[in-house]
Protein backbone atom coordinates (compact mmCIF):
# COMPACT_ATOMS: atom_id res chain seq x y z
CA UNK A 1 -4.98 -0.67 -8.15
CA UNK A 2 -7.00 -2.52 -5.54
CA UNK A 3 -5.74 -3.03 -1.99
CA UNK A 4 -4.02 0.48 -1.13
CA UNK A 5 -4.90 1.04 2.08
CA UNK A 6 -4.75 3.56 4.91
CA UNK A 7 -3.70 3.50 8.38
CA UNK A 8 -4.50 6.28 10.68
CA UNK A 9 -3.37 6.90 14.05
CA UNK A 10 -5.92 7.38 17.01
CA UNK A 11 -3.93 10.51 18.27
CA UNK A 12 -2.62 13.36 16.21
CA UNK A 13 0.51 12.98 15.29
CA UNK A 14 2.83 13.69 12.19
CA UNK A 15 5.50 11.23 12.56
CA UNK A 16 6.07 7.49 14.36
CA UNK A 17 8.99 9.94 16.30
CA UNK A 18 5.91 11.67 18.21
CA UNK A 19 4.27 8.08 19.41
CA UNK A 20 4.85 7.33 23.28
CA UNK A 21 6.02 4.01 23.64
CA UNK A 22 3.10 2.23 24.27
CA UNK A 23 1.86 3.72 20.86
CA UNK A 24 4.87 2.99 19.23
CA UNK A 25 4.58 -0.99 20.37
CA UNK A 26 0.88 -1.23 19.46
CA UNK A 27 1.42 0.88 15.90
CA UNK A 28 4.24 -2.12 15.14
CA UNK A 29 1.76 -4.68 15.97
CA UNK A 30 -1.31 -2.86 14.51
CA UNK A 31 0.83 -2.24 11.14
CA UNK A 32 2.68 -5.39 10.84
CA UNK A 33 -0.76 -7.13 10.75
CA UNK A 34 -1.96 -4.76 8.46
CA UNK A 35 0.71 -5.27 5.86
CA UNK A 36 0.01 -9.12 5.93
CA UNK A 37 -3.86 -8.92 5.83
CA UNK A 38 -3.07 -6.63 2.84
CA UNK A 39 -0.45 -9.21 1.32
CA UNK A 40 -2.60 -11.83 1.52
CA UNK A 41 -6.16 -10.15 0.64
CA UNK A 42 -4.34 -9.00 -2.69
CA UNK A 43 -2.15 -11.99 -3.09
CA UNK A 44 1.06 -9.19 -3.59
CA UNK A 45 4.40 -10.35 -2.26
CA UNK A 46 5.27 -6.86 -1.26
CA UNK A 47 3.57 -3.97 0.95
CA UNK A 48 4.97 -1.01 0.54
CA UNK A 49 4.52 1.83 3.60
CA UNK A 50 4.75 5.01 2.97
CA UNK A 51 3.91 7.51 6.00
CA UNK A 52 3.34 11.29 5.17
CA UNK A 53 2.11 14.05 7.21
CA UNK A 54 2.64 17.07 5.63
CA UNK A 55 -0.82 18.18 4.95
CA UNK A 56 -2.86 17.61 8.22
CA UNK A 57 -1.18 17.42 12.04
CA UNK A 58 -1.63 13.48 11.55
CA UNK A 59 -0.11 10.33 10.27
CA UNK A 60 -1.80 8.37 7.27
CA UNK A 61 0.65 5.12 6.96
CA UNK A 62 -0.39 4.25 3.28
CA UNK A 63 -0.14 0.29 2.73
CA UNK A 64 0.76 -0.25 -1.13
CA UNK A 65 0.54 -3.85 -2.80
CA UNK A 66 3.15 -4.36 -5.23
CA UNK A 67 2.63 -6.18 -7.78
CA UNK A 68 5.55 -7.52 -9.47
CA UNK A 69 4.01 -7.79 -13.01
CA UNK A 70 3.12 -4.44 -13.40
CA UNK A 71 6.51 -1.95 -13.96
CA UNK A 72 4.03 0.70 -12.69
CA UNK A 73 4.08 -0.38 -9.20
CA UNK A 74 7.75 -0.70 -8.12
CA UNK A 75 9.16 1.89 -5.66
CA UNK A 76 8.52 5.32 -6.34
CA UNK A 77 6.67 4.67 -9.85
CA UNK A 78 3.74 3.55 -7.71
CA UNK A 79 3.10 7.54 -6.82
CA UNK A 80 3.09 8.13 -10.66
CA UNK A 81 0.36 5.54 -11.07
CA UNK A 82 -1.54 7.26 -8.37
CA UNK A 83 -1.70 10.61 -10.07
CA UNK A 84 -2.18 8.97 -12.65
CA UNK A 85 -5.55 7.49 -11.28
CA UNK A 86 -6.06 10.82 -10.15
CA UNK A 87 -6.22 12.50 -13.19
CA UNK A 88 -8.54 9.94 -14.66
CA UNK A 89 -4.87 8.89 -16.86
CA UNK A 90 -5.57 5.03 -15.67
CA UNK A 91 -8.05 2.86 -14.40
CA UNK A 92 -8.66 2.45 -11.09
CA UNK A 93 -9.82 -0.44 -8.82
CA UNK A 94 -13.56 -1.54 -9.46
CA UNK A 95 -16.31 -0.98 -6.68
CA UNK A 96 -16.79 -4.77 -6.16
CA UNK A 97 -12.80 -5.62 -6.39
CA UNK A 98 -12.53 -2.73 -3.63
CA UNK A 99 -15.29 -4.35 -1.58
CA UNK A 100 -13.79 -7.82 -1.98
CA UNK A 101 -10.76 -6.64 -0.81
CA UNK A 102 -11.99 -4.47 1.99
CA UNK A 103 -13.78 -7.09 3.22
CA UNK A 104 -10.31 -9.71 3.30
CA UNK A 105 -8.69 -7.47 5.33
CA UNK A 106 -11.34 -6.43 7.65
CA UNK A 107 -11.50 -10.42 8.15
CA UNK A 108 -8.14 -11.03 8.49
CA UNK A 109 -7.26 -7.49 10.58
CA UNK A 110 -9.96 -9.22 13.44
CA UNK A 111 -8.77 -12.30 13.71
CA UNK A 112 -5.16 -10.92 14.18
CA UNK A 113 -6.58 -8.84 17.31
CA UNK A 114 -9.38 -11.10 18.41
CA UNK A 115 -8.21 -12.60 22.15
CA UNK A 116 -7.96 -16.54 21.77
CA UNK A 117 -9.72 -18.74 24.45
């Protein structure tokens, strides 16, 4: 599925709880934009976030399109689909649709932080 994204904090930590406030203000800000630029880069009407940080001493916010068409992407189905991808069970994103996307986002993640005259 193209457009799941990651979004990694500058400083170790495992949970939003650990963030000092300034971090906790600019991770709002920083994620909020990300979920649009996602939104609209897929054309998805939903983001999902889910945050884990289990495995390493750091949070990985992933950003999930979902895509109402597909019964494999709502709520907790969407983790199926990604072991499913893992295990080679379904088809994953192309290199050029990852690119295209990559490249929406990256576009519309600098313009959201990109000071205005």
């Amino acid at each position: 599925m193209v457009g799941w994204m990651l979004l990694d904090t500058v400083r170790h930590v495992q949970s939003p709880a650990d963030f000092a406030a300034d971090e906790a203000r600019e991770f709002g800000a920083v994620l909020q934009a990300s979920m649009g630029a996602v939104r609209d880069a897929t054309g998805m009407p939903r983001v999902y976030v889910v945050m884990f940080g289990e495995g390493a001493a750091h949070l990985h916010a992933h950003l999930i399109p979902r895509d109402p068409e597909r019964a494999d992407t709502k709520a907790w189905a969407v983790a199926d689909l990604y072991r499913a991808i893992e295990r080679h069970g379904a088809t994953a994103a192309t290199h050029d649709e990852v690119l295209r996307v990559t490249k929406r986002v990256g576009l519309a993640m600098s313009r959201a932080f990109t000071p205005g005259p």
